[in-house]
C-alpha atoms as a PDB file:
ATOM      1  CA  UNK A   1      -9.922   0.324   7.318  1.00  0.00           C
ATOM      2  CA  UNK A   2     -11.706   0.584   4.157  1.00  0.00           C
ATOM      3  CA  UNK A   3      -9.138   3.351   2.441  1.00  0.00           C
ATOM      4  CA  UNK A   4      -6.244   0.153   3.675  1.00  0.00           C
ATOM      5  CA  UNK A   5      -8.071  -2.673   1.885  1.00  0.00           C
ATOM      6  CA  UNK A   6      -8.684  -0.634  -1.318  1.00  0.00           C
ATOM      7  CA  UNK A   7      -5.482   0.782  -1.688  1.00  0.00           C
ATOM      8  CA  UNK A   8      -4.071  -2.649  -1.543  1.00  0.00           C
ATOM      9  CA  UNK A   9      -6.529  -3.799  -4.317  1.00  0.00           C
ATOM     10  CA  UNK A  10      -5.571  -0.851  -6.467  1.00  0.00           C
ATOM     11  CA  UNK A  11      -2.215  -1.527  -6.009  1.00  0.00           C
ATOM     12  CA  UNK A  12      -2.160  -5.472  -6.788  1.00  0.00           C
ATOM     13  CA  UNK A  13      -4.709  -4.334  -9.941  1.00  0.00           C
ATOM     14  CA  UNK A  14      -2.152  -1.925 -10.855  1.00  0.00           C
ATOM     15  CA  UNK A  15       1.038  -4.307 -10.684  1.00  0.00           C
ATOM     16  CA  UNK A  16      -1.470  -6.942 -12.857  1.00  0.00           C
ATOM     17  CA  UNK A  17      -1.833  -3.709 -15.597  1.00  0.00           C
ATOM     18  CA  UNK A  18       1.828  -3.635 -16.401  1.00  0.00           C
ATOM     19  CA  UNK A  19       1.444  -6.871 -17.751  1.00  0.00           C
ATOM     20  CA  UNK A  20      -1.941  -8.426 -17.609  1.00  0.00           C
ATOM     21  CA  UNK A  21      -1.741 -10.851 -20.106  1.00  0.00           C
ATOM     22  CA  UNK A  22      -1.757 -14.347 -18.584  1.00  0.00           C
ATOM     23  CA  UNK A  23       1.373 -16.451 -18.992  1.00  0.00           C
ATOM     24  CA  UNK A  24       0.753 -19.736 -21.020  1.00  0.00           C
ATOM     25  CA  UNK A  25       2.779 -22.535 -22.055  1.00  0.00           C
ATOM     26  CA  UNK A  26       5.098 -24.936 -20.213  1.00  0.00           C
ATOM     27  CA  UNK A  27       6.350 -22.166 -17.708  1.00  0.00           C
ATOM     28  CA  UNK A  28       2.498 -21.175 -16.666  1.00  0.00           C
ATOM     29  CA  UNK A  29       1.541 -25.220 -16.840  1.00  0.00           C
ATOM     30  CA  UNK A  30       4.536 -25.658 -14.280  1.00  0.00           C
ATOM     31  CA  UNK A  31       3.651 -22.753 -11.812  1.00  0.00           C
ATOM     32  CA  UNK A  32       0.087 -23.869 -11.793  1.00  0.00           C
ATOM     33  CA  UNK A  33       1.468 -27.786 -10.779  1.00  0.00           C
ATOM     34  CA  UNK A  34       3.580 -25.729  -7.975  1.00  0.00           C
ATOM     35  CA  UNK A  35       0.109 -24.076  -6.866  1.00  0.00           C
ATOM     36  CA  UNK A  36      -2.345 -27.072  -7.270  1.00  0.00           C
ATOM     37  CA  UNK A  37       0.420 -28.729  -5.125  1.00  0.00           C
ATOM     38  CA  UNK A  38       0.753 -25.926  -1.962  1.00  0.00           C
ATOM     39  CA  UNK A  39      -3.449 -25.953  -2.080  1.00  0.00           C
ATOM     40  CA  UNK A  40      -3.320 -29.948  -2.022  1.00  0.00           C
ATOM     41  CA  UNK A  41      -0.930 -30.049   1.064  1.00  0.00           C
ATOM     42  CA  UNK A  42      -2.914 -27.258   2.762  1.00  0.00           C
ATOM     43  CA  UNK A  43      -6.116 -28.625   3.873  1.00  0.00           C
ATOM     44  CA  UNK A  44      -4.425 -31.931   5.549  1.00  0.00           C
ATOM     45  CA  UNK A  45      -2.296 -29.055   7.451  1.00  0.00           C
ATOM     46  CA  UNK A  46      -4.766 -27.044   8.359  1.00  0.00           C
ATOM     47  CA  UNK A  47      -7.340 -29.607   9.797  1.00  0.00           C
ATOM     48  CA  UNK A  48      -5.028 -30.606  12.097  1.00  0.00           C
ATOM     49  CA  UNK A  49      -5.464 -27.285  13.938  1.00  0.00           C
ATOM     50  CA  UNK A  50      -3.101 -25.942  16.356  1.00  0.00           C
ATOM     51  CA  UNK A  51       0.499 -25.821  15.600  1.00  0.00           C
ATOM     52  CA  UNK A  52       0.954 -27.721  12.863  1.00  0.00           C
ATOM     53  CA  UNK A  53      -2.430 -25.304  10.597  1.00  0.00           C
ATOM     54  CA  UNK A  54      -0.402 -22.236  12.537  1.00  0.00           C
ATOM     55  CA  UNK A  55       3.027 -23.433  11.117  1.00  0.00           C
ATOM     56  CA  UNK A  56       1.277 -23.880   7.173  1.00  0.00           C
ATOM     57  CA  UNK A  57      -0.033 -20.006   7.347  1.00  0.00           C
ATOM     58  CA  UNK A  58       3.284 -19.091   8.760  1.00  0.00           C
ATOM     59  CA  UNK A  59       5.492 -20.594   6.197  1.00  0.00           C
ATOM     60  CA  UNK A  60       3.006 -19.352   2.843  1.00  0.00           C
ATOM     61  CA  UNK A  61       1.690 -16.345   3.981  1.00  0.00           C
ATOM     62  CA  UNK A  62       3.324 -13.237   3.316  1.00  0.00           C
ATOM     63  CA  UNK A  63       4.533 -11.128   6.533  1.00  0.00           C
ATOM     64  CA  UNK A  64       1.999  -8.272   5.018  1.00  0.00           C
ATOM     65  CA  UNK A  65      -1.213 -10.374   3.688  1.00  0.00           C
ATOM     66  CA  UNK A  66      -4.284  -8.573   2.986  1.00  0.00           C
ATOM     67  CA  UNK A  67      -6.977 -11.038   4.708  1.00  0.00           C
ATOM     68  CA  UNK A  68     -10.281 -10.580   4.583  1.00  0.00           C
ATOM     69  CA  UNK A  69     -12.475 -12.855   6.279  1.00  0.00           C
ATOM     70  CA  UNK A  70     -16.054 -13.874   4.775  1.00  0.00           C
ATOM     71  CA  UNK A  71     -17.479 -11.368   7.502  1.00  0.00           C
ATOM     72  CA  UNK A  72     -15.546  -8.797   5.723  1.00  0.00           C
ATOM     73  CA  UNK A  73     -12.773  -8.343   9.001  1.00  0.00           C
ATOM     74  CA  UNK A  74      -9.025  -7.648   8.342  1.00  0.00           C
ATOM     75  CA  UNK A  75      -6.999  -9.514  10.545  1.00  0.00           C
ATOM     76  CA  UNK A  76      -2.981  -9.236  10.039  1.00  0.00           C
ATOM     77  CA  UNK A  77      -0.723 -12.568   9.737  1.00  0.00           C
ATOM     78  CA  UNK A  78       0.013 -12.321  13.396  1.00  0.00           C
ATOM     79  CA  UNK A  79      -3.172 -12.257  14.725  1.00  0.00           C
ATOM     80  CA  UNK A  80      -4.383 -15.067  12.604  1.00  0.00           C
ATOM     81  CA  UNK A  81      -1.886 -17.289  13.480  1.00  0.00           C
ATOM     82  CA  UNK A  82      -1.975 -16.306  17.618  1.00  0.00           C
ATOM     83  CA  UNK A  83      -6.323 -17.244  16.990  1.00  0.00           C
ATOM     84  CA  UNK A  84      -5.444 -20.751  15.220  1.00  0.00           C
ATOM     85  CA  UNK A  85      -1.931 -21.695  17.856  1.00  0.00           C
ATOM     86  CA  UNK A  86      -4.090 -21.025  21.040  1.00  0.00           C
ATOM     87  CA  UNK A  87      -6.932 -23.205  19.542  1.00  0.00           C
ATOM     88  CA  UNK A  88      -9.607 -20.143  19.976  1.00  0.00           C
ATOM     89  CA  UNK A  89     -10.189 -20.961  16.045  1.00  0.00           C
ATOM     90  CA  UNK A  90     -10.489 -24.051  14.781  1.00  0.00           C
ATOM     91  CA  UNK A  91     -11.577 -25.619  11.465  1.00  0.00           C
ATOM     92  CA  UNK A  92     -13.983 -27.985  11.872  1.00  0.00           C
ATOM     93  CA  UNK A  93     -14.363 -29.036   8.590  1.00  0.00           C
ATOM     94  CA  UNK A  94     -13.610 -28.169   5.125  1.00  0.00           C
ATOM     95  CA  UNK A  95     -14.409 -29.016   1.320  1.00  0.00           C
ATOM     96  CA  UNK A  96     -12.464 -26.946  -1.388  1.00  0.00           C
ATOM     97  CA  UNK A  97     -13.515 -27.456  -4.917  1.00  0.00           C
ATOM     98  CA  UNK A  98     -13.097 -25.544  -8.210  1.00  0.00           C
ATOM     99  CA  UNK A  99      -9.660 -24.775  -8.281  1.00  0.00           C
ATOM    100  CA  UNK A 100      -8.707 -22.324 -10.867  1.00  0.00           C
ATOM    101  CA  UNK A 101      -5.198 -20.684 -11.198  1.00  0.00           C
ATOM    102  CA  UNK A 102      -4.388 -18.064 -13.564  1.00  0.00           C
ATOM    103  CA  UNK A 103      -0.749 -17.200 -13.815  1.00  0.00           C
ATOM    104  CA  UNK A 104       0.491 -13.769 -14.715  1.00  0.00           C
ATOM    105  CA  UNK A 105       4.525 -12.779 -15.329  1.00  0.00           C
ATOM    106  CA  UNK A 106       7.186 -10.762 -17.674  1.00  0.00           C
ATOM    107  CA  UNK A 107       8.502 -12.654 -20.421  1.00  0.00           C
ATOM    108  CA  UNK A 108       6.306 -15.875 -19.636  1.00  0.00           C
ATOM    109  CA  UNK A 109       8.098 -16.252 -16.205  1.00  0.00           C
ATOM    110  CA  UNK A 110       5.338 -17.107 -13.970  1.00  0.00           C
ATOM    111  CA  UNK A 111       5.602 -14.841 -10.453  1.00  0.00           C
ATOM    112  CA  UNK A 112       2.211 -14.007  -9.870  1.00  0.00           C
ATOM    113  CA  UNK A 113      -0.775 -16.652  -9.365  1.00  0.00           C
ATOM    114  CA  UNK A 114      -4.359 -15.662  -8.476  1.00  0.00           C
ATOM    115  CA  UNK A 115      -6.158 -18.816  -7.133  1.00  0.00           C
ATOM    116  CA  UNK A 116      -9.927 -18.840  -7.110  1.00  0.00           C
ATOM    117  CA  UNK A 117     -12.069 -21.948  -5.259  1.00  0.00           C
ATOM    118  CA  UNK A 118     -15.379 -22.294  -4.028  1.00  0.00           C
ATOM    119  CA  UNK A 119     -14.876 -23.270   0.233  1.00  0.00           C
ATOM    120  CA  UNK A 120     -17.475 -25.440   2.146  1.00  0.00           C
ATOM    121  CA  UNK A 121     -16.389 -25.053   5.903  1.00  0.00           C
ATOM    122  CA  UNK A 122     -17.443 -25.068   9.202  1.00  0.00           C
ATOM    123  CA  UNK A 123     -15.247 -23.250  11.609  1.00  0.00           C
ATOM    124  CA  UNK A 124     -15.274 -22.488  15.701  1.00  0.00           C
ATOM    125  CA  UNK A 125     -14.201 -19.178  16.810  1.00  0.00           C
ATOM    126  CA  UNK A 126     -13.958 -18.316  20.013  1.00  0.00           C
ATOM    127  CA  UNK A 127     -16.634 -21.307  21.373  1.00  0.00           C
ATOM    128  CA  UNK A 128     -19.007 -20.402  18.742  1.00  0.00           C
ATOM    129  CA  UNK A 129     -19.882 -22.652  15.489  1.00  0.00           C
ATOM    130  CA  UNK A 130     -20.617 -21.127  11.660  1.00  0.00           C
ATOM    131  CA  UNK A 131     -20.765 -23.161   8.304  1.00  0.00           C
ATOM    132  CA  UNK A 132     -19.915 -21.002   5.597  1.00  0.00           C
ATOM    133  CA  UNK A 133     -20.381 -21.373   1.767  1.00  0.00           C
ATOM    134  CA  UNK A 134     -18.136 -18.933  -0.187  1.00  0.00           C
ATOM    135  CA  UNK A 135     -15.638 -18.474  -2.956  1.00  0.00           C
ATOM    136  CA  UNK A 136     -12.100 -17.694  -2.365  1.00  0.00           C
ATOM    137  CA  UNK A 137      -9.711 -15.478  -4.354  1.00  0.00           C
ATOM    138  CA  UNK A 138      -5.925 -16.205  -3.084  1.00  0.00           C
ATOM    139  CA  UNK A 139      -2.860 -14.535  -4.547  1.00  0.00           C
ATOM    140  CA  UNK A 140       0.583 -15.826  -4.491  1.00  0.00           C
ATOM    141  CA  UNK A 141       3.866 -14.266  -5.548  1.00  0.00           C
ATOM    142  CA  UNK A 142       7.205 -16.001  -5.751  1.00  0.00           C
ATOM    143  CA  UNK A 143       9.686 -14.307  -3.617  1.00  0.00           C
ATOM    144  CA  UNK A 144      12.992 -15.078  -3.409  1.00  0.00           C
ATOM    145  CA  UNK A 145      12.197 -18.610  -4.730  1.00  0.00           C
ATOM    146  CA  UNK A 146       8.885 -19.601  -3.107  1.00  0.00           C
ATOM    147  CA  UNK A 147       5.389 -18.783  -3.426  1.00  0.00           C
ATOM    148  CA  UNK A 148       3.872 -16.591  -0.987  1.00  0.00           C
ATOM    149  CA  UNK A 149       0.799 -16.096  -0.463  1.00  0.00           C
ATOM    150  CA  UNK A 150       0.040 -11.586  -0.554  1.00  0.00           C
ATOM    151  CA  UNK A 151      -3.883 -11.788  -0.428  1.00  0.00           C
ATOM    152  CA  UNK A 152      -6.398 -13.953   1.062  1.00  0.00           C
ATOM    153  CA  UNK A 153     -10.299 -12.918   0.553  1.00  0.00           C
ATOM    154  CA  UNK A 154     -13.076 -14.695   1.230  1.00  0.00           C
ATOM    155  CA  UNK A 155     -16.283 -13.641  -0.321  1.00  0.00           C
ATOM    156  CA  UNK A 156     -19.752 -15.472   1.217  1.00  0.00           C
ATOM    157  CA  UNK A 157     -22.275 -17.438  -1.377  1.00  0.00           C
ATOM    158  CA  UNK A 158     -25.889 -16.166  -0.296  1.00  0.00           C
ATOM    159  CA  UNK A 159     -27.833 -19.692   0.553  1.00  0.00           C
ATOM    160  CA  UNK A 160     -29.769 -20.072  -3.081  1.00  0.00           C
ATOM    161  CA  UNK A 161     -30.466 -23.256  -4.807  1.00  0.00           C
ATOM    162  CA  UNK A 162     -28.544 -21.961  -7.861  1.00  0.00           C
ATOM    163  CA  UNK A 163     -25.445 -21.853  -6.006  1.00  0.00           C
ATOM    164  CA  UNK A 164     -22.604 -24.539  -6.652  1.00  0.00           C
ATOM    165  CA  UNK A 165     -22.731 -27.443  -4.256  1.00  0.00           C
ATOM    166  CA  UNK A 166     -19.510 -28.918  -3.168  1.00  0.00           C
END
């Protein structure tokens, strides 16, 4: 499972070598409105739970995300989405602050965004409640006209007083 999750990170690090140098101007100022905007409609979405958080995940994420929860689990698209439609996970609550989008492309075209947030949230699995501090890296592509979101990770804030409060 490890050799999976690292030869996805090579290969988004290597795509981001060809052309590392972040895209500014009106073209990057525009793709990081389009971002702000999908992260701005997502929380409503997904603390609503069920269907309607399912239907959000189903329509950005990419068929093949890499998702890594802040255990350090892989879980495919699929089987996230069948946890959150039958209810067995559920977002309790959720505060999302920090937002910082860097946006990488040839020629100043924007088609890659990495998305990095600290995430306040308590969530039920399977009958059983966690609150979780950590900061999130997301990465979107566009794909045939719309962002899509390749790689989810969630990386846990040990509980220190020096950490950022939401």
């Amino acid at each position: 499972m490890q050799t999976i999750l690292l030869s996805t990170l090579l290969a988004v690090s290597l795509v981001g070598t060809l052309n590392a140098q972040e895209t500014t101007g009106s073209a990057a100022e525009q793709v990081k409105k389009e971002i702000i905007n999908l992260e701005t409609e997502k929380l409503p979405s997904i603390l609503q739970k069920g269907s309607v958080a399912a239907d959000w995940f189903n329509r950005i994420d990419a068929d093949g995300i890499v998702h890594v929860r802040s255990d350090g689990s892989l879980v495919t698209k699929a089987q996230a989405l069948a946890k959150i439609r039958s209810g067995e996970q559920k977002l309790r609550s959720n505060k999302q602050y920090g937002h910082q989008v860097h946006v990488y492309g040839d020629g100043g075209n924007g088609t890659t965004a990495v998305v990095s947030y600290f995430d306040f949230a308590t969530v039920e699995l399977s009958g059983s409640v966690n609150t979780h501090h950590g900061v999130v890296t997301d990465v979107f592509v566009k794909l045939d006209g719309s962002w899509r979101r390749v790689v989810h990770q969630v990386t846990p804030i040990a509980h220190t007083d020096s950490r950022p409060k939401p």
